[in-house]
Protein backbone atom coordinates (compact mmCIF):
# COMPACT_ATOMS: atom_id res chain seq x y z
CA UNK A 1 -17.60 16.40 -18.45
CA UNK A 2 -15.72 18.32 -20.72
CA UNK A 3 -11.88 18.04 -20.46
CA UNK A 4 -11.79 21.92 -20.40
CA UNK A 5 -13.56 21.15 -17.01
CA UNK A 6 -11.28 18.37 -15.56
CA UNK A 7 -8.23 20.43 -16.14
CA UNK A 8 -9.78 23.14 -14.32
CA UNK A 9 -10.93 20.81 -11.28
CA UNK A 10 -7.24 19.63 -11.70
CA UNK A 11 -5.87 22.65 -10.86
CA UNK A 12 -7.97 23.91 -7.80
CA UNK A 13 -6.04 23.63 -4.29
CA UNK A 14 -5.44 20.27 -3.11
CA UNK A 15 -4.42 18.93 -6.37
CA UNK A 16 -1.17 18.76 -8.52
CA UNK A 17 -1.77 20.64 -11.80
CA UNK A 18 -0.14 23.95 -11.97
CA UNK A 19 -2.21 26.19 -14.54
CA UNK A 20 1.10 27.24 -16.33
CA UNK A 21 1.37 23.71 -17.42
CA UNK A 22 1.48 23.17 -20.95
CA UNK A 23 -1.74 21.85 -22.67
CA UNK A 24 -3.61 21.96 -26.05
CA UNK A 25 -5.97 24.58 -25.84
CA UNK A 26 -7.51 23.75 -29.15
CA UNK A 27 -9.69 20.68 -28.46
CA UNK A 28 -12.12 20.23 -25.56
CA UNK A 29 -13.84 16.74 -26.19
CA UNK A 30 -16.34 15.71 -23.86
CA UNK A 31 -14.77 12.65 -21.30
CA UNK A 32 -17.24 10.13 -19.81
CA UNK A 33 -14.91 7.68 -18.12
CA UNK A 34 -11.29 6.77 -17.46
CA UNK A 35 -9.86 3.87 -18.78
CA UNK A 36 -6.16 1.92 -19.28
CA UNK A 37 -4.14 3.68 -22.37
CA UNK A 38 -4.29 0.50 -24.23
CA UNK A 39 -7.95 -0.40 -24.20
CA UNK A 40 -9.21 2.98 -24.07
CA UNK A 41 -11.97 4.00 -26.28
CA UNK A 42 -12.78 7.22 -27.61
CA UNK A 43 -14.32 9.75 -25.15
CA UNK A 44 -12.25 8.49 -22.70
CA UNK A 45 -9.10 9.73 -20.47
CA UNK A 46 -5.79 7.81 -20.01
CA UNK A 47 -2.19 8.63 -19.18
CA UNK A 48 1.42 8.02 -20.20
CA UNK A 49 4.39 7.96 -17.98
CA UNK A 50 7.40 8.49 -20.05
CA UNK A 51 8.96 8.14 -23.80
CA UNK A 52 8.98 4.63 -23.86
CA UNK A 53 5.13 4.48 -24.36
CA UNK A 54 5.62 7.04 -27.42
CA UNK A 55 3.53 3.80 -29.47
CA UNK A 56 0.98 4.03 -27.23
CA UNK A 57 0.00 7.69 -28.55
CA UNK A 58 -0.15 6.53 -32.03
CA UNK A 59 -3.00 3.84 -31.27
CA UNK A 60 -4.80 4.86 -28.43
CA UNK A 61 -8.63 5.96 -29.21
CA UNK A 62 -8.54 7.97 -26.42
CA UNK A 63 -9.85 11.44 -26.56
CA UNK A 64 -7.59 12.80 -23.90
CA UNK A 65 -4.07 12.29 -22.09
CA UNK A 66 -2.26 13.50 -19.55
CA UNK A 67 1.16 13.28 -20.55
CA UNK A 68 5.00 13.68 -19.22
CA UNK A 69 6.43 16.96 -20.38
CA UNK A 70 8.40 15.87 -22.97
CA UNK A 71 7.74 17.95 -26.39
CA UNK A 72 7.99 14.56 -28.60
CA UNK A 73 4.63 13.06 -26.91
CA UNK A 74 2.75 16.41 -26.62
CA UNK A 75 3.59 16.82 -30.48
CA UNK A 76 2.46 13.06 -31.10
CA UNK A 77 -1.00 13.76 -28.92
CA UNK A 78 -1.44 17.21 -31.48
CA UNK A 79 -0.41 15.38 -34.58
CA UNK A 80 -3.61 12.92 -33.61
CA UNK A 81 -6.41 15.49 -32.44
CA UNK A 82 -5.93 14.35 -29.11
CA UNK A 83 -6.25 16.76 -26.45
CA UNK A 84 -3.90 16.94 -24.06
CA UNK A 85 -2.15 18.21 -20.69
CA UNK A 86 1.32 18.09 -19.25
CA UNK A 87 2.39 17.64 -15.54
CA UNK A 88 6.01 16.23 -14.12
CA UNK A 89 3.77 13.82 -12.35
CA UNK A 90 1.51 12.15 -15.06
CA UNK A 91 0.35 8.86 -12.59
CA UNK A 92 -0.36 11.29 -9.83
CA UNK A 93 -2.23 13.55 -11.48
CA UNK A 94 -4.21 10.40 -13.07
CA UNK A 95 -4.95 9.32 -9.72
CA UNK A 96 -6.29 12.28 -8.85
CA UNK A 97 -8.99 12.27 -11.72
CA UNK A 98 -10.33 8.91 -11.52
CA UNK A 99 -11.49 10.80 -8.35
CA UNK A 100 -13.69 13.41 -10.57
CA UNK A 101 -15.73 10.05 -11.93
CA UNK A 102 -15.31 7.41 -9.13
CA UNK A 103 -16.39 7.55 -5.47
CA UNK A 104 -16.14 4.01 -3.44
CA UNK A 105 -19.33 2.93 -2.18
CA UNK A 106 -20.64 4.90 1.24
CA UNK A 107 -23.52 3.86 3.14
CA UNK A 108 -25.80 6.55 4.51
CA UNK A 109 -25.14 7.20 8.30
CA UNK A 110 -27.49 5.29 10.52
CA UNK A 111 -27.03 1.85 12.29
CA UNK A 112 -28.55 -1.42 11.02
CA UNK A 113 -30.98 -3.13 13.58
CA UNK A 114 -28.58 -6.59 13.62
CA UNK A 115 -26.07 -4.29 15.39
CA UNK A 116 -24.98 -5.36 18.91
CA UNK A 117 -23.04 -2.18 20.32
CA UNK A 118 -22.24 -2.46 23.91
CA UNK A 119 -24.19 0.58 25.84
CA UNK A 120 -20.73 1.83 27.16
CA UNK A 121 -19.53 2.43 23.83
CA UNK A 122 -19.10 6.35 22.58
CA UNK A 123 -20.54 7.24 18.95
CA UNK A 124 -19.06 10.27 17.23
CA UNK A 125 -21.23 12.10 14.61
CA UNK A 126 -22.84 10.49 11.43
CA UNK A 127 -21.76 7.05 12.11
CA UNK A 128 -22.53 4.39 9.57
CA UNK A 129 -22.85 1.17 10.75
CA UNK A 130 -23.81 -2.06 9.02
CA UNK A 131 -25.12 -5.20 9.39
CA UNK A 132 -24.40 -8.19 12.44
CA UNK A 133 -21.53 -5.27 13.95
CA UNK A 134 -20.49 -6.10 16.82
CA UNK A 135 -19.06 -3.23 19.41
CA UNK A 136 -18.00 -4.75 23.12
CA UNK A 137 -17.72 -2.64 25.93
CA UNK A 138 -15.57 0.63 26.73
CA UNK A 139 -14.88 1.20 22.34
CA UNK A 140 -15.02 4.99 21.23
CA UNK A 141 -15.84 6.07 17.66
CA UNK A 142 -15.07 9.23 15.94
CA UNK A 143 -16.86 11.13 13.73
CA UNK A 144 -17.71 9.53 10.10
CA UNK A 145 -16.50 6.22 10.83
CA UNK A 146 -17.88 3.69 8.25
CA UNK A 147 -18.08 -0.05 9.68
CA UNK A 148 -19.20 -2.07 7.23
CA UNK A 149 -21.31 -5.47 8.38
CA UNK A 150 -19.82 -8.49 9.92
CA UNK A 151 -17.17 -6.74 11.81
CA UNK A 152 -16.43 -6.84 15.49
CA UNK A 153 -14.62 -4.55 17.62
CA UNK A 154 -13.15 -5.96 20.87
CA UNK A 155 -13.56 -4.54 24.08
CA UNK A 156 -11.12 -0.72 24.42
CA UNK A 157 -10.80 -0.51 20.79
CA UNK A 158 -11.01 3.48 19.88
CA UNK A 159 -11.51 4.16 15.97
CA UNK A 160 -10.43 7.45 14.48
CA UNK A 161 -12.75 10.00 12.86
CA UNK A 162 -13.70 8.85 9.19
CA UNK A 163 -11.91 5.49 9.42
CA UNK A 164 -13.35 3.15 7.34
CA UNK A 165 -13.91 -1.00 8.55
CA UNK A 166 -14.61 -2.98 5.73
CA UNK A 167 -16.86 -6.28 6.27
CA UNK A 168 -15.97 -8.99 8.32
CA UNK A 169 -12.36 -7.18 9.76
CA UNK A 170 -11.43 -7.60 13.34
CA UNK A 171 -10.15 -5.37 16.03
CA UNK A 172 -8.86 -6.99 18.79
CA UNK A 173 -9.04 -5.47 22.50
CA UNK A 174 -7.15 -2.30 23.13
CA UNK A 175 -6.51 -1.54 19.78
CA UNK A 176 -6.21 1.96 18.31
CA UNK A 177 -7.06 3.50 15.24
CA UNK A 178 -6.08 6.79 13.57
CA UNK A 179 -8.50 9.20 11.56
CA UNK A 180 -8.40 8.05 8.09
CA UNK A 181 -7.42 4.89 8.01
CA UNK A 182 -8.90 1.77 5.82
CA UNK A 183 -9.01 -1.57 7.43
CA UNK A 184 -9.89 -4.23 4.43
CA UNK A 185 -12.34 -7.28 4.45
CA UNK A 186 -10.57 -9.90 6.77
CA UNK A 187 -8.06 -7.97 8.26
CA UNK A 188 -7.27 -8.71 11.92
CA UNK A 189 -5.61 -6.35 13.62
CA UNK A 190 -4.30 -6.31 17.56
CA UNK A 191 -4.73 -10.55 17.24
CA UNK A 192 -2.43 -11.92 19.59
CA UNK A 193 1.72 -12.52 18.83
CA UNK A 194 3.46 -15.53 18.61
CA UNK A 195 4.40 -15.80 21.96
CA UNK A 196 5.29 -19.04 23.74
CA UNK A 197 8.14 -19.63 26.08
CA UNK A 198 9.93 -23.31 25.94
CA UNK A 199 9.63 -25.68 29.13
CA UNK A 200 10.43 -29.12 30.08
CA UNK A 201 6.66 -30.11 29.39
CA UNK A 202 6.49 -28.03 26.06
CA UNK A 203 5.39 -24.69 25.53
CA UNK A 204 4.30 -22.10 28.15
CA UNK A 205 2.09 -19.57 26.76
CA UNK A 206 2.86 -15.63 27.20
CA UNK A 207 -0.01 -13.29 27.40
CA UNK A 208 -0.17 -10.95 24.92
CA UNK A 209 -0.55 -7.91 27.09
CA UNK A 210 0.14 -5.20 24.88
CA UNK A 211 -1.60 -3.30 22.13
CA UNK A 212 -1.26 -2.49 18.67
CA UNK A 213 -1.33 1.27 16.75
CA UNK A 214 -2.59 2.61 13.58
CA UNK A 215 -1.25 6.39 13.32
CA UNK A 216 -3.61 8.29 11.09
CA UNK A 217 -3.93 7.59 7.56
CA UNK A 218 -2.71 3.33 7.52
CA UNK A 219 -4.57 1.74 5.18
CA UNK A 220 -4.22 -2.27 6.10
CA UNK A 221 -4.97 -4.66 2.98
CA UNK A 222 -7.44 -7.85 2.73
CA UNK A 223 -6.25 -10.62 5.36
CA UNK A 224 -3.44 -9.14 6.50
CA UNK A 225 -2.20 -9.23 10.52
CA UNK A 226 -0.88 -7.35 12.59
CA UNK A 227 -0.42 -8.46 16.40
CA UNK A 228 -0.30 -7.41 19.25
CA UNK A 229 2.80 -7.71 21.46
CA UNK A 230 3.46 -9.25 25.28
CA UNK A 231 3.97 -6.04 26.62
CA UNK A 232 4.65 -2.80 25.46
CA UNK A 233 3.15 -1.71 21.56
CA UNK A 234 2.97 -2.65 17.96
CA UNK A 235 3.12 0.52 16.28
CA UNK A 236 2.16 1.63 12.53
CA UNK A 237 3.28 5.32 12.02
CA UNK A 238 0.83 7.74 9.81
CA UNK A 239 0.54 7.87 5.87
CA UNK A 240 2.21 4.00 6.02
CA UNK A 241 0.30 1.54 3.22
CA UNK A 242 0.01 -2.11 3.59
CA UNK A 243 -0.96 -4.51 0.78
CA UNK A 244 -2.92 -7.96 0.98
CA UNK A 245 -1.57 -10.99 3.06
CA UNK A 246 0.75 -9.09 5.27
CA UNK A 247 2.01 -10.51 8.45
CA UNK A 248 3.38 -7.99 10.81
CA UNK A 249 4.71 -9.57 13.92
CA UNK A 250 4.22 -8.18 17.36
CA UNK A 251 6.49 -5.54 18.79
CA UNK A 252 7.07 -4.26 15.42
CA UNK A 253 7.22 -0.68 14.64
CA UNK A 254 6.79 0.69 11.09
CA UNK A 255 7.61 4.31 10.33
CA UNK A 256 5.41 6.54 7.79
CA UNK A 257 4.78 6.74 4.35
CA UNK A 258 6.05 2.98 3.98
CA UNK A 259 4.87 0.96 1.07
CA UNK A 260 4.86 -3.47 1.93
CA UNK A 261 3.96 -5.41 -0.45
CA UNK A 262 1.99 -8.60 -0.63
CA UNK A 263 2.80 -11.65 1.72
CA UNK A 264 5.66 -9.70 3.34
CA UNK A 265 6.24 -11.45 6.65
CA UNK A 266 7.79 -9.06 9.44
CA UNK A 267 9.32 -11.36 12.43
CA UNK A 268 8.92 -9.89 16.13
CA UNK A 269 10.05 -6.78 17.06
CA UNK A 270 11.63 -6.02 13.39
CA UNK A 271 11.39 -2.04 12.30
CA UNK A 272 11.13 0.13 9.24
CA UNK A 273 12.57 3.49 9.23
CA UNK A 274 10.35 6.59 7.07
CA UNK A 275 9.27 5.53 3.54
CA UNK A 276 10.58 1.80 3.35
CA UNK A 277 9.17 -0.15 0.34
CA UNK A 278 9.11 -3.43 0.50
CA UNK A 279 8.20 -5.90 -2.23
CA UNK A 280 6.37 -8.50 -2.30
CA UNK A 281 7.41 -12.05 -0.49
CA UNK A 282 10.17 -10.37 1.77
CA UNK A 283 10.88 -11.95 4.61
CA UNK A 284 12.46 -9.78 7.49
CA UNK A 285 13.50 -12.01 10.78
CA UNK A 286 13.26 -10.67 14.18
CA UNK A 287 14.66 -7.64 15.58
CA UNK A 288 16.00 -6.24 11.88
CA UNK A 289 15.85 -2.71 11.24
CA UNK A 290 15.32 -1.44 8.18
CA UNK A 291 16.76 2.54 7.39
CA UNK A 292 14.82 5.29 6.52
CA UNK A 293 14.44 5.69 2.39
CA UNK A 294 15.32 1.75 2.08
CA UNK A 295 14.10 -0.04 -0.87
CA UNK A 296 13.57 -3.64 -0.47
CA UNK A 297 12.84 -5.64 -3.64
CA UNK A 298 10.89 -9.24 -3.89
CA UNK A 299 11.19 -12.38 -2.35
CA UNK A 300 14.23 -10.80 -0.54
CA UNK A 301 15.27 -12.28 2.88
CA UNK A 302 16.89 -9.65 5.61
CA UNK A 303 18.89 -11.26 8.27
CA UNK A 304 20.45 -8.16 9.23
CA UNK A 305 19.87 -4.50 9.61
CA UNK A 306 19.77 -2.64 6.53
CA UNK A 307 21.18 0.94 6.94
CA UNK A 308 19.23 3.97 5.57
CA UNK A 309 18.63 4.82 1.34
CA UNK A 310 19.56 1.32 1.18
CA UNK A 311 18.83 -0.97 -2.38
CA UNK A 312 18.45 -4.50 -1.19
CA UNK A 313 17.46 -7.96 -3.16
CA UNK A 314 18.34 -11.28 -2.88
CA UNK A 315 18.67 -14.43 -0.35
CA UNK A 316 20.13 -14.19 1.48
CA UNK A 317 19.14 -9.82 1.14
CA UNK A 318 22.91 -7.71 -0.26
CA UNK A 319 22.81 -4.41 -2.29
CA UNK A 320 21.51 -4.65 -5.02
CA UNK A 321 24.32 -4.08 -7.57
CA UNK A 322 26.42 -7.13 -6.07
CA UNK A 323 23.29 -9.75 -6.10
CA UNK A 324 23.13 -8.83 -9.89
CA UNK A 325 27.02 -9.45 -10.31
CA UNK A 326 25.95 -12.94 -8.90
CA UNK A 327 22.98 -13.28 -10.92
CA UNK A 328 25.15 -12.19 -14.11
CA UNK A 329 28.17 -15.32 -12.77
CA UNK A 330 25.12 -17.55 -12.11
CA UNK A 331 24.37 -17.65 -15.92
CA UNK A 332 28.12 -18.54 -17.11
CA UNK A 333 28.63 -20.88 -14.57
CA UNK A 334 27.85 -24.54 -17.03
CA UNK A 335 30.14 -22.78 -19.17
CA UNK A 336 32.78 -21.86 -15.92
CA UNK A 337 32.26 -25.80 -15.00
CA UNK A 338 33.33 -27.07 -18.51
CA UNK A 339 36.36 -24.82 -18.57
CA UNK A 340 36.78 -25.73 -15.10
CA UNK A 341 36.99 -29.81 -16.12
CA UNK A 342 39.38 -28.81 -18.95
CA UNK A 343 41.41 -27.58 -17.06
CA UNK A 344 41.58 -30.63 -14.12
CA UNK A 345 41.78 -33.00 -17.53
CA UNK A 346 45.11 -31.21 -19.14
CA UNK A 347 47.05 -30.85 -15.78
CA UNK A 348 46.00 -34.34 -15.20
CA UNK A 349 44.10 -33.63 -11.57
């Protein structure tokens, strides 16, 4: 494909390139793949974010960029014979053309033999389904839905129009699925909460009654959990992304567009506001709320709620700027400790 011819897919409807953009009109090399800026070869196209990878354009054997609009790199990418477009966006637009050469792999519609779907269950249009499925009584499936073999759908479960299961993830009963969501390879979701109430005898187990909700668009990573709660809903709002190893406790609510990150553990009925980011390894104990726009970084653990547009790190989790006071003080402290003893030594304490 011709980079004359990405640009212009680029800019149709849907996408992010406005065709007043700057680019070099001068060189139209033919692009067979996309590939990292720092490995990529030539006939290939990659992207830079911002000035600091200025090196980058003066070793990459790429053929094409799509660069920040900064008038330094554009001038670097000329200088070069590398052909070139600008956008305010550069990772975004990136995204958006690994589309024009990749498509993740879709089965044809049709059902595998090895299927067991209960003869209650409702099938939407050009359903693929693969191999050992299994579909209990009362589910519903919408149009396009890809399951992909090895999974099993408990009995209620209702999956959105082109939802895709990958193999071997589990929806437990009740459960509900959005259009447009992507459920990963051992993901369980609607699995019953931690529920147990404390007796004399030991520990009295509480039904897990409830049922847990994907809004459209959730896209739950590889072995991740979300439960189901005693009564009442777990609830994952639209657009909302969810990495690998995930634990989302029941009765937790999650607004949209949020972003958690790998082995994030979310205690019972804890809640995200809109577009939360969480890092990786945060712990967030029960009954926390987190504020709209809240940004919470790694290994951070939340014992309290966290208003909105909130920068939090640390544990125990404080803003941001004062856990990197601390983490400055915690660096000068042998040094503090040996003044300290100085001191205590010349007043004779």
């Amino acid at each position: 494909m011709r980079f004359s011819e990405i640009v212009y897919q680029l800019g149709k409807p849907g996408h992010t390139l406005d065709s007043s953009l700057p680019q070099q009109p001068d060189l139209d090399p033919e692009i067979s793949a996309i590939a990292p800026i720092e490995s990529a070869p030539s006939g290939t196209l990659s992207y830079i974010e911002g000035g600091k990878f200025a090196k980058q354009v003066a070793t990459t054997a790429a053929s094409a960029l799509i660069l920040p609009q900064d008038a330094a790199l554009q001038q670097a990418a000329s200088d070069r014979s590398i052909a070139w477009v600008a956008t305010p966006n550069p990772r975004l637009l990136f995204a958006q053309a690994i589309a024009l050469f990749y498509q993740p792999f879709q089965p044809a519609p049709g059902i595998h033999p090895s299927a067991i779907i209960d003869p209650t269950t409702t099938l939407g249009k050009h359903i693929s389904i693969g191999a050992n499925v299994v579909i209990q009584t009362g589910c519903v499936l919408g149009d396009h839905v890809c399951i992909h073999p090895n999974v099993v759908l408990y009995p209620g479960v209702s999956v959105g129009d082109r939802t895709i299961l990958h193999a071997n993830c589990t929806l437990h009963e009740r459960t509900q699925i959005g259009a447009d969501c992507v459920i990963h390879s051992g993901a369980v979701i609607g699995s019953e909460g931690f529920g147990f109430v404390p007796t004399r005898d030991g520990w009295l187990k509480m039904e897990q009654s409830g049922r847990t909700v994907l809004e459209d668009g959730v896209e739950i990573g590889c072995n991740s959990a979300v439960d189901r709660p005693a009564v009442g809903e777990t609830r994952i709002r639209r657009n909302t992304k969810i990495d690998n190893l995930v634990q989302i406790g029941h009765g937790c609510t999650i607004g949209e567009a949020c972003a958690i990150a790998a082995q994030t553990g979310m205690a019972g009925g804890s809640s995200l506001g809109d577009r939360v980011i969480v890092g990786g390894q945060v712990g967030i104990n029960n009954q926390i709320h987190i504020g709209n726009f809240s940004q919470i970084a790694g290994k951070s653990m939340l014992h309290a709620d966290i208003p909105p547009n909130s920068i939090i790190m640390g544990a125990p989790a404080m803003p941001a700027t004062e856990f990197r006071r601390i983490a400055a003080a915690w660096k000068r402290l042998p040094d503090m400790q040996r003044t300290l003893r100085q001191v205590q030594k010349h007043l004779g304490l």
